[in-house]
Protein backbone atom coordinates (compact mmCIF):
# COMPACT_ATOMS: atom_id res chain seq x y z
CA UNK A 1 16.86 5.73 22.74
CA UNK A 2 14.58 7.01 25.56
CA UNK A 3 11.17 5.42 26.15
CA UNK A 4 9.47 8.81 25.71
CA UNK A 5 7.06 10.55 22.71
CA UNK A 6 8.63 13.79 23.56
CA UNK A 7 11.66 15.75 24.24
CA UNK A 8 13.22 14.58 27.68
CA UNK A 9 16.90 16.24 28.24
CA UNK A 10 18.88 15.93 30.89
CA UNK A 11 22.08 17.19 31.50
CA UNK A 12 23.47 13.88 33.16
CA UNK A 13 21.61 11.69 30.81
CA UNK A 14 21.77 12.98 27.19
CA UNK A 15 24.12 15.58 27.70
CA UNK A 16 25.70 15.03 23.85
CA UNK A 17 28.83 14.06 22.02
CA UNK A 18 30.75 17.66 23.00
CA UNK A 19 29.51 19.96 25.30
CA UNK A 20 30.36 23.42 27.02
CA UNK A 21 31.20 22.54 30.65
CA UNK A 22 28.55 23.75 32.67
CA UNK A 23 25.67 22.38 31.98
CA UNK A 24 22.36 22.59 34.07
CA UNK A 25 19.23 20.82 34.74
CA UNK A 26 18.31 24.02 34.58
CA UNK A 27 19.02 24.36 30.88
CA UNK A 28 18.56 21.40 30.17
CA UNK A 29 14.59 21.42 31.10
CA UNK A 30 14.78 24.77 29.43
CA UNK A 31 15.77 23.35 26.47
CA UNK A 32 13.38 20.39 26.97
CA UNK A 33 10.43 23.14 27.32
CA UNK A 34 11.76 25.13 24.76
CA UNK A 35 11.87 22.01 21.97
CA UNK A 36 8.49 21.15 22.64
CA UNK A 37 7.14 24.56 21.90
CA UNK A 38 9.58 24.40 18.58
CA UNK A 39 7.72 21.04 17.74
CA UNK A 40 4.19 21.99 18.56
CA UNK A 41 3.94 25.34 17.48
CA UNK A 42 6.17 25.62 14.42
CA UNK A 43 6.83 24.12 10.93
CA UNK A 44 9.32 22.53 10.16
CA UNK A 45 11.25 24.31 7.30
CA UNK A 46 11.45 27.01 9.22
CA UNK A 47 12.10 25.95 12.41
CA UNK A 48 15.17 27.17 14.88
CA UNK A 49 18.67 25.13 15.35
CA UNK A 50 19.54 23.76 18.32
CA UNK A 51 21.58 26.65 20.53
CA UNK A 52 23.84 26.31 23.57
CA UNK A 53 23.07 29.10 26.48
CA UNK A 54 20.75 31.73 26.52
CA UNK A 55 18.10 29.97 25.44
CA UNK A 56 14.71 31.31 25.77
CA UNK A 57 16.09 34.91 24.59
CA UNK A 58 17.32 33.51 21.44
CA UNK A 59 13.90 31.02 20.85
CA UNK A 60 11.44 33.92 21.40
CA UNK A 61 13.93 36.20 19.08
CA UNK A 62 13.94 33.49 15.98
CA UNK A 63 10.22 33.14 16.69
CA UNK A 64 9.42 36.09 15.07
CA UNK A 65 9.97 34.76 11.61
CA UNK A 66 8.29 31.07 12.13
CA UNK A 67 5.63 29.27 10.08
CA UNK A 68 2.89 27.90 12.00
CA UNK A 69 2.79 24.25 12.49
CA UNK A 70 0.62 22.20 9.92
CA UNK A 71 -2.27 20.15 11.08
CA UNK A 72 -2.60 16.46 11.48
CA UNK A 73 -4.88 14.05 9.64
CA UNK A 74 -5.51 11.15 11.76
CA UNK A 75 -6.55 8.79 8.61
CA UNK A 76 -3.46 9.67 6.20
CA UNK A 77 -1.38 9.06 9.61
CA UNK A 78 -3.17 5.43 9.52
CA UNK A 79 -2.94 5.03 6.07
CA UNK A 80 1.13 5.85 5.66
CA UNK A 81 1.07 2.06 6.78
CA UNK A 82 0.10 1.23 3.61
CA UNK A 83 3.10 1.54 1.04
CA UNK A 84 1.23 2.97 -1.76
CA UNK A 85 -0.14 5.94 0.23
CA UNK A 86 3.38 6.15 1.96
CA UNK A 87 4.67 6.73 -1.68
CA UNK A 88 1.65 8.91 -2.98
CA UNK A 89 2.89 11.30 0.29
CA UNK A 90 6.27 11.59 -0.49
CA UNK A 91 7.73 14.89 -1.58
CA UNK A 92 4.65 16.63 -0.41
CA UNK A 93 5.43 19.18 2.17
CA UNK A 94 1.96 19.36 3.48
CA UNK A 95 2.23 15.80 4.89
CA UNK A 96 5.23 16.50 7.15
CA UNK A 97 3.00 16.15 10.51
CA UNK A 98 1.18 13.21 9.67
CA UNK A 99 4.45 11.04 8.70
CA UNK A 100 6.19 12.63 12.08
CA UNK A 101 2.68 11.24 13.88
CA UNK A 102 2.78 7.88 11.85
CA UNK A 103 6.96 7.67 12.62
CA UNK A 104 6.37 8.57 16.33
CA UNK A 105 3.53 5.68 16.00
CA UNK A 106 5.66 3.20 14.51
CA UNK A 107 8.68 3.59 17.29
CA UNK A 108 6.01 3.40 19.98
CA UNK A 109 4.86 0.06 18.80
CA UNK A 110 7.74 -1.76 16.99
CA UNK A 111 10.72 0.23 18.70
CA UNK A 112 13.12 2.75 16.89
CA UNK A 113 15.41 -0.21 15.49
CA UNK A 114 12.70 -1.53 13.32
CA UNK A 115 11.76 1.78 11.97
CA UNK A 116 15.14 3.13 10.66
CA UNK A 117 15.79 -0.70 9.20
CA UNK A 118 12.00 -0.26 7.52
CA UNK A 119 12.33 3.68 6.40
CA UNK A 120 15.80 4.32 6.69
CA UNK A 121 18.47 1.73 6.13
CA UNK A 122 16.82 -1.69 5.07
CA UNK A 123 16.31 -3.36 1.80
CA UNK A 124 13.18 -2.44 1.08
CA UNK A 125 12.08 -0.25 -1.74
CA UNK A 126 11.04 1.99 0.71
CA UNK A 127 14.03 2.04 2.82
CA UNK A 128 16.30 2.37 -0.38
CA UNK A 129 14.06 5.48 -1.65
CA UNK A 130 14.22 6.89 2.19
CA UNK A 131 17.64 6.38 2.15
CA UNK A 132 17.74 9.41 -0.45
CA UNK A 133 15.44 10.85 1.18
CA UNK A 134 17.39 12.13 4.06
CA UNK A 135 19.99 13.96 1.70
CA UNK A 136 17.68 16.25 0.40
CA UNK A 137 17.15 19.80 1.41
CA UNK A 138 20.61 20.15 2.20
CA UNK A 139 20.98 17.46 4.32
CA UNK A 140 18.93 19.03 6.61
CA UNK A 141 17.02 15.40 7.55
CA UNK A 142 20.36 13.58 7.74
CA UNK A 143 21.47 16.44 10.50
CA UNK A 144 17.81 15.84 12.68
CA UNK A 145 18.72 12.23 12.17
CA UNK A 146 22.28 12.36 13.64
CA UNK A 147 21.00 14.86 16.66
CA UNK A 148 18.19 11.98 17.42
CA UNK A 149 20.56 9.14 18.07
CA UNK A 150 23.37 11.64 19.74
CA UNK A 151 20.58 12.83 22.46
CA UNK A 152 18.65 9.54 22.47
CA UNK A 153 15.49 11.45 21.05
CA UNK A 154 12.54 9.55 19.35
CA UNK A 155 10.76 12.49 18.91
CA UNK A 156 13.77 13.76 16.92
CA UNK A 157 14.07 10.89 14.92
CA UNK A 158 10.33 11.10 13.94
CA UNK A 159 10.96 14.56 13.16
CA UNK A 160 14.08 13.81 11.03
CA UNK A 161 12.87 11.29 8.83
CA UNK A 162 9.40 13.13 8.47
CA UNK A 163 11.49 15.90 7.32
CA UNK A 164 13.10 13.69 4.80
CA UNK A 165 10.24 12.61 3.57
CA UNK A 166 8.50 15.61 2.54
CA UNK A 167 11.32 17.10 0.51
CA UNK A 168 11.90 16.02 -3.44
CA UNK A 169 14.99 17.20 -4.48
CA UNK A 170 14.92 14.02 -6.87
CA UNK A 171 18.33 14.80 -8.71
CA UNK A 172 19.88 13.30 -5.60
CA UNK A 173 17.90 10.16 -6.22
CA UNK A 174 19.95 9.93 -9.63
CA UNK A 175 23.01 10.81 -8.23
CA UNK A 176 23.88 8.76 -5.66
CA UNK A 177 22.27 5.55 -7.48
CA UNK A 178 24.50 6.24 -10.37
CA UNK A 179 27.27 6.73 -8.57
CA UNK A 180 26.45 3.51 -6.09
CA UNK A 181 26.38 0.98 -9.45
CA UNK A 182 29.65 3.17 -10.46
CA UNK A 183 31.23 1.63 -7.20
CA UNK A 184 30.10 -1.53 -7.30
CA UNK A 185 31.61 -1.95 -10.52
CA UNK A 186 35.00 -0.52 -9.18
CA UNK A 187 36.79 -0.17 -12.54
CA UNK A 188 39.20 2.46 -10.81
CA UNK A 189 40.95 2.27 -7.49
CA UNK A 190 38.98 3.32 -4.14
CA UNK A 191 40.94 7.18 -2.71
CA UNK A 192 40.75 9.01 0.83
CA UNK A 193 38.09 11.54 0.60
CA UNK A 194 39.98 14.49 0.62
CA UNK A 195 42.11 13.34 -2.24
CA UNK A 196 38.90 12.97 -4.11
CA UNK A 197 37.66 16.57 -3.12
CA UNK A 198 41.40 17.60 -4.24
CA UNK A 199 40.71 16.17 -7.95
CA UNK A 200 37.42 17.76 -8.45
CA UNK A 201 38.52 20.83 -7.96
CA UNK A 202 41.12 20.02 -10.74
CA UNK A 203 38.60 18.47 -13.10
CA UNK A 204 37.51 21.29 -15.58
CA UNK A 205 33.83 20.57 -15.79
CA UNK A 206 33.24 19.76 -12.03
CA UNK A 207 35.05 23.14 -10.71
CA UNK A 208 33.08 25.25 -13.44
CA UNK A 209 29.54 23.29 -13.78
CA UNK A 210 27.74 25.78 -10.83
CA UNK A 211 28.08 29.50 -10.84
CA UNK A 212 27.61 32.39 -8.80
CA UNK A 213 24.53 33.23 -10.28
CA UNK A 214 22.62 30.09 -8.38
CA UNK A 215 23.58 31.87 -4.73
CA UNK A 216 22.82 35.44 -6.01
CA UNK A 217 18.91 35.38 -7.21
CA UNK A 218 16.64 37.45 -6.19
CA UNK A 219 13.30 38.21 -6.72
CA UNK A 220 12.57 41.34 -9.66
CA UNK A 221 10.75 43.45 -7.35
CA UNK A 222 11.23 42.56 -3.61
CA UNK A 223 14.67 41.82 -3.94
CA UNK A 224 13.91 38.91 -1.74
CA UNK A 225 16.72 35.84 -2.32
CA UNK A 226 15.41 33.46 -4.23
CA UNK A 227 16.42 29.81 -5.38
CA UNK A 228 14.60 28.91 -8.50
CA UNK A 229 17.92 27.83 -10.15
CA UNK A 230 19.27 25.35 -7.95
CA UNK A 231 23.49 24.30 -8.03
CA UNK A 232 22.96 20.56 -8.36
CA UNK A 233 19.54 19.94 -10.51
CA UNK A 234 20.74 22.87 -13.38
CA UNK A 235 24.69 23.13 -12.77
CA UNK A 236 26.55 20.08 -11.46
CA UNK A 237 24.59 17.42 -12.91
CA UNK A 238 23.43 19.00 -16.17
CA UNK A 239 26.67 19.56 -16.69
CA UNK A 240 29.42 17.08 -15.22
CA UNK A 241 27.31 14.18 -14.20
CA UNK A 242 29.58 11.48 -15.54
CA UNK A 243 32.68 12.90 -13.25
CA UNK A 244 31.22 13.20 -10.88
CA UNK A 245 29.53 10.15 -10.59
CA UNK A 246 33.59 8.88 -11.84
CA UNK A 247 35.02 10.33 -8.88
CA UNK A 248 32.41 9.80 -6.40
CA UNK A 249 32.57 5.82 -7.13
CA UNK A 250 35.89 6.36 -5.70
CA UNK A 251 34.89 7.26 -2.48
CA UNK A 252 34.23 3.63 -1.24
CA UNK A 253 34.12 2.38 2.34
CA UNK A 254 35.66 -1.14 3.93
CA UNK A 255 32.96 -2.21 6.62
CA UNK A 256 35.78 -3.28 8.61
CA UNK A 257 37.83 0.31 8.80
CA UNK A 258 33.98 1.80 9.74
CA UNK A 259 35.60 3.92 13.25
CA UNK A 260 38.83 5.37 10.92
CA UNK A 261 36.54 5.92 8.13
CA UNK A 262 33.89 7.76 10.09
CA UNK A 263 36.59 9.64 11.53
CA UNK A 264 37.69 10.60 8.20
CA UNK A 265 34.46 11.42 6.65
CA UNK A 266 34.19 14.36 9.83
CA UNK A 267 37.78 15.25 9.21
CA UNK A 268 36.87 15.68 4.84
CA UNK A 269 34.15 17.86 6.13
CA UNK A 270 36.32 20.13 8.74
CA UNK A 271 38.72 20.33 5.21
CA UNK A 272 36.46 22.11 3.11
CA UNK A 273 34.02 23.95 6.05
CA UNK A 274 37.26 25.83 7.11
CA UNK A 275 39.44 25.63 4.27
CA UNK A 276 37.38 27.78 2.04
CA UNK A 277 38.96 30.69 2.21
CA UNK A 278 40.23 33.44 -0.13
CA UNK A 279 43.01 35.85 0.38
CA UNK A 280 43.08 39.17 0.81
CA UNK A 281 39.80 38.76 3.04
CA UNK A 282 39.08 37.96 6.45
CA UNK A 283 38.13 34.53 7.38
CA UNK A 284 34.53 33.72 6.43
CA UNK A 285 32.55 30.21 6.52
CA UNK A 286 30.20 29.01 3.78
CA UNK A 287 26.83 28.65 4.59
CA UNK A 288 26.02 25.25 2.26
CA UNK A 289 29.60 23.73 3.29
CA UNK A 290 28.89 24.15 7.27
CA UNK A 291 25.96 21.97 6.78
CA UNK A 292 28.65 19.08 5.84
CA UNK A 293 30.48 19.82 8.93
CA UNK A 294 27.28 19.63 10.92
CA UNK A 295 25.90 16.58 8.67
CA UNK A 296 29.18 14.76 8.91
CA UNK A 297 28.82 14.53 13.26
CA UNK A 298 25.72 11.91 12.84
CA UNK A 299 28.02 9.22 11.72
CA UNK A 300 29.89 9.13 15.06
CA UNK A 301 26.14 8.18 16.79
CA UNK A 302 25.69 5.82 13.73
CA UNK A 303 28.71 4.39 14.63
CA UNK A 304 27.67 3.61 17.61
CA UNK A 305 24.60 2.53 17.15
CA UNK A 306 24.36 -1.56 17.69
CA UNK A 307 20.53 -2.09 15.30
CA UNK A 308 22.69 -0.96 11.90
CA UNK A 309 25.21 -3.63 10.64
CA UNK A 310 28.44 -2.74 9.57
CA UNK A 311 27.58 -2.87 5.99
CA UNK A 312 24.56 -0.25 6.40
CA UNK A 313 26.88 1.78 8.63
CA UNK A 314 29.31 1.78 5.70
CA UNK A 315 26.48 2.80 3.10
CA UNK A 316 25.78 5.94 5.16
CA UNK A 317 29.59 6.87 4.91
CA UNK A 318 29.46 6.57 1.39
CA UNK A 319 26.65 8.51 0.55
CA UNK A 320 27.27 11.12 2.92
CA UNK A 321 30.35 11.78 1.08
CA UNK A 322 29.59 11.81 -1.92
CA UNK A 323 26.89 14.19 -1.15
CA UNK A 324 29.51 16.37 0.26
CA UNK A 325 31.48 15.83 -3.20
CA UNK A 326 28.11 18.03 -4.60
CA UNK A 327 27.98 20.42 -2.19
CA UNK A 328 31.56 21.36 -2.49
CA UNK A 329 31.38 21.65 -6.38
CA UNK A 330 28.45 23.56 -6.14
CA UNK A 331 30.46 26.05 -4.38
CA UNK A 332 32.76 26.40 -7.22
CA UNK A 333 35.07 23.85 -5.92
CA UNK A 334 36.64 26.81 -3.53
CA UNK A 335 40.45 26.62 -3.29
CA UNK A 336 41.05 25.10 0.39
CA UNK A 337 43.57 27.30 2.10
CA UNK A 338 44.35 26.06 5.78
CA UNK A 339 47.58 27.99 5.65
CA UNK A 340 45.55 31.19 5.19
CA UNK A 341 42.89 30.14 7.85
CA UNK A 342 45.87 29.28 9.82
CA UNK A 343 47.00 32.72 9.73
CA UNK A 344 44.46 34.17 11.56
CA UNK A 345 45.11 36.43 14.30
CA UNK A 346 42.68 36.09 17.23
CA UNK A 347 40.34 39.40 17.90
CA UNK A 348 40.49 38.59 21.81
CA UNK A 349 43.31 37.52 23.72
CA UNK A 350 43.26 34.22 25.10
CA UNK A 351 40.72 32.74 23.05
CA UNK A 352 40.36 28.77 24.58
CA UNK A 353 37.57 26.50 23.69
CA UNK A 354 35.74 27.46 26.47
CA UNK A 355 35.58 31.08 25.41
CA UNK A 356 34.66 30.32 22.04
CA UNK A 357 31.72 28.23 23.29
CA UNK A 358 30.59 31.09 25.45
CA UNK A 359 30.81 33.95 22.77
CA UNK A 360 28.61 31.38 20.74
CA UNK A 361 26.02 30.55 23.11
CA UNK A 362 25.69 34.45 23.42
CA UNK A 363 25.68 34.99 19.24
CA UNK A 364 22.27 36.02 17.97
CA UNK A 365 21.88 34.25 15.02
CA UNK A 366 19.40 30.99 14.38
CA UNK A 367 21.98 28.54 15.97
CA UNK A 368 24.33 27.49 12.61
CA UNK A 369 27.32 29.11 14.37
CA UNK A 370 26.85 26.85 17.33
CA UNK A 371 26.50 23.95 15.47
CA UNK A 372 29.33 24.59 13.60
CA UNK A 373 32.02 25.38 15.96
CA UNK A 374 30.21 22.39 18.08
CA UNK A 375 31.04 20.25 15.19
CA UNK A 376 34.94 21.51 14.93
CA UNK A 377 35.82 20.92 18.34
CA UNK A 378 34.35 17.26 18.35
CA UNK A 379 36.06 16.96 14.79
CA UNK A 380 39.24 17.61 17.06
CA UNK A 381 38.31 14.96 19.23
CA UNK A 382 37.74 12.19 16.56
CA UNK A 383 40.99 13.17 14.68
CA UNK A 384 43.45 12.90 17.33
CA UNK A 385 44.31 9.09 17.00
CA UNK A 386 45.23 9.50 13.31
CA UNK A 387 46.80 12.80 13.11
CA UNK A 388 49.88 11.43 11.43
CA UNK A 389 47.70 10.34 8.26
CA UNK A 390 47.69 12.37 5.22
CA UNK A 391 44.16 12.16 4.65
CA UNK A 392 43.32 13.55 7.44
CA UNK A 393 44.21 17.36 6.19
CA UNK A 394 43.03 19.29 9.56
CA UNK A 395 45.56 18.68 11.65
CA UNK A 396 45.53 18.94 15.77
CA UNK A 397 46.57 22.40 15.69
CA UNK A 398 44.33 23.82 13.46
CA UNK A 399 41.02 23.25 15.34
CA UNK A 400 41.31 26.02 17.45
CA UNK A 401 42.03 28.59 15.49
CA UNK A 402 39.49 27.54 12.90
CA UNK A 403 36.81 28.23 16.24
CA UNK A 404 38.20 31.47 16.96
CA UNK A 405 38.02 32.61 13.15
CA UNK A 406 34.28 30.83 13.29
CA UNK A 407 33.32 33.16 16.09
CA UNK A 408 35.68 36.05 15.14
CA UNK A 409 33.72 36.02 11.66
CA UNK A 410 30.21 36.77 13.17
CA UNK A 411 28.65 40.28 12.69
CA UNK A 412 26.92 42.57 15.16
CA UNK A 413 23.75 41.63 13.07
CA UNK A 414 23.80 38.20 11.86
CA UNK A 415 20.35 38.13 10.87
CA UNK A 416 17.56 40.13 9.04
CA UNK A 417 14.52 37.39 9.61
CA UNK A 418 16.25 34.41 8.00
CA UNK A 419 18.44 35.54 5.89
CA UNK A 420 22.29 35.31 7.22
CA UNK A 421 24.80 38.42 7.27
CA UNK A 422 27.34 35.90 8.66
CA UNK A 423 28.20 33.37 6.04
CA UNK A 424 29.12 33.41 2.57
CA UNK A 425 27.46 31.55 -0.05
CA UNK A 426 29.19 30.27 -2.82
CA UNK A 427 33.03 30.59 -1.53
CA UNK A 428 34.82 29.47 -4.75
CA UNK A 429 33.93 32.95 -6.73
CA UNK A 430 34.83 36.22 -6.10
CA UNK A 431 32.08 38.50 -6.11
CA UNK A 432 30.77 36.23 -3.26
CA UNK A 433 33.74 38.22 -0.93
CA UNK A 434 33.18 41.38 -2.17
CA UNK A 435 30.72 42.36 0.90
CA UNK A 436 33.75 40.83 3.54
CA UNK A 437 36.12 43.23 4.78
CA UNK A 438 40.17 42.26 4.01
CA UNK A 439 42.45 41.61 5.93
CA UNK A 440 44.61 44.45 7.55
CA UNK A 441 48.12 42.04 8.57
């Protein structure tokens, strides 16, 4: 990573895994300016995603609906060293800048290696709890995580795991340490992915455990969305713990296949981003199952990474998908229909990649269009060499039309403040649709 305590981009330097073609130092120290407002001046639940073009037009317009930044106390940053007021701060939102001060602090004196094998990846207690950590809140600290090592960013990183830290979505905790001992145990065979994402949807209680109810709350008298049920904690687990934790022990990954594999997981998470679809309407994207496409990308910078072993780089792939096993049945288990997305018929002619980054950069929503048709194309990158697998469900062609129907989907008003006209949530039920139009071919 960069010797630096804050955001240094350059376009020759960190320009990214996959990237629209003309990019500036111009942008680029936009975007460098622009992050460093985002850090200082923001929180971070509710701060913006990253966005391609455009860029201080779409900051000052997702500005509008920003929570200030917290403040920093200089002797809980100090004490985080100690592991019993590290653990006392955990799940406590409040905290967020003073572990992003004490992370930025560690990286600065022991270097960025020692403090994801400490907090992120070791053996440690700490690291193991961590490790859950970055799964909750929708993934979101896994995602800042996987952007940190893809632009070389320890700011990012500091931000990521801080981020992790402060969320307690604890079910996850039981989860994916049930379903770890479940695979170590390996009473039934290890199966691709998508083969496993295949079966839940055929299991009874997994495809039926969440409902539509947990995307459609609202408050009583604002009408405001609201999530006091949440999919996982009162649906899945409650409900079908024991298969899933059956099926996810399945998902298990060889340390030695770790560039195939990683491929694979980003290929699993193209499957059931895109694949969610439901005839007679027009293509539409799931909010919760983009962030697997967009979580899945990481890996590739993981993968490259030389401080993680092959065995921790194998760990990540594992829990990462069996993480994405939850999200997906807390959509309902959506039927996955790339024939249908397939199907769709371009609303411009001569719709390339190029064109499809350019209508995003210029799409005025928080940046979770970008970042998913970002992830697609470099999806299409990574799956090339093993297109003739039948695990690997996306095939070459499909990529491109899956953008255009990404970009074709958005609305001339993606956005009221944060909530998202764009993106459906909870694809696998019906009344979730009902607001799309249908298709007219």
């Amino acid at each position: 990573m960069l010797q630096t305590e804050t955001y240094v981009i350059d376009n020759v330097q960190t320009p990214g895994l996959v990237h629209a073609a003309n990019l500036t130092k111009e942008s680029a120290k936009m975007t460098e300016d622009l992050l460093k407002h985002n850090n200082e001046n923001y929180h971070i639940f509710f701060t913006m995603e990253d966005h391609m073009g455009v860029l201080k037009s779409q900051h000052e317009r997702n500005g509008r609906y920003m929570r200030d930044a917290m403040i920093v106390v200089d002797p809980v940053v100090q004490d985080l060293e100690d592991d019993f007021v590290f653990n006392k701060c955990l799940g406590k939102e409040e905290h967020f800048r003073n572990f992003e001060r004490y992370f930025l602090g560690q990286i600065t004196k022991n270097g960025y290696q020692a403090l994801i094998q400490k907090y992120m990846v070791g053996d440690s207690d700490i690291a193991k709890e961590m490790h859950y950590h970055i799964y909750m809140g929708y993934m979101h600290g896994l995602i800042h995580i996987g952007l940190a090592f893809e632009f070389q960013q320890p700011l990012l990183l500091a931000e990521g795991l801080a981020l992790s830290a402060v969320h307690h979505d604890w079910w996850y905790t039981e989860y994916l340490s049930a379903a770890e001992a479940a695979a170590a145990e390996a009473k039934e065979p290890a199966l691709p992915l998508a083969s496993i994402i295949d079966l839940e949807r055929e299991d009874p209680k997994i495809s039926t455990a969440s409902s539509y109810e947990y995307h459609s709350q609202t408050r009583k008298h604002s009408g405001r969305w609201a999530m006091d049920k949440e999919m996982a904690r009162d649906g899945i687990l409650p409900k079908a713990k024991d298969e899933m934790v059956r099926l996810a022990a399945r998902w298990r990954v060889d340390p030695d296949d770790l560039e195939r594999t990683t491929a694979e997981l980003v290929n699993v998470a193209a499957y059931i981003t895109a694949g969610a679809q439901r005839p007679p309407y027009e293509c539409a994207f799931d909010f919760w199952l983009l962030h697997v496409l967009t979580a899945s990308i990481g890996h590739v910078s993981f993968l490259k990474e030389p401080s993680l072993t092959k065995q921790q780089k194998a760990r990540l792939l594992e829990y990462s998908g069996r993480v994405f096993m939850m999200t997906y049945a807390g959509m309902g288990c959506p039927q996955l229909r790339l024939d249908y997305l397939c199907q769709h018929r371009s609303k411009r002619p001569n719709q390339g990649w190029p064109e499809v980054f350019a209508r995003a950069c210029l799409h005025e929503d928080d940046g979770h269009m970008s970042k998913m048709i970002r992830s697609t194309r470099l999806c299409e990158e990574l799956s090339a060499p093993y297109d003739h697998l039948p695990e690997f469900r996306v095939k070459q062609h499909m990529f491109l039309i899956a953008g255009i129907a990404m970009i074709d989907s958005g609305t001339k008003q993606p956005m009221t403040w944060s909530k998202h006209w764009d993106f459906i949530r909870g694809a696998g039920y019906e009344d979730a649709w009902k607001r799309f139009p249908k298709r007219d071919y």
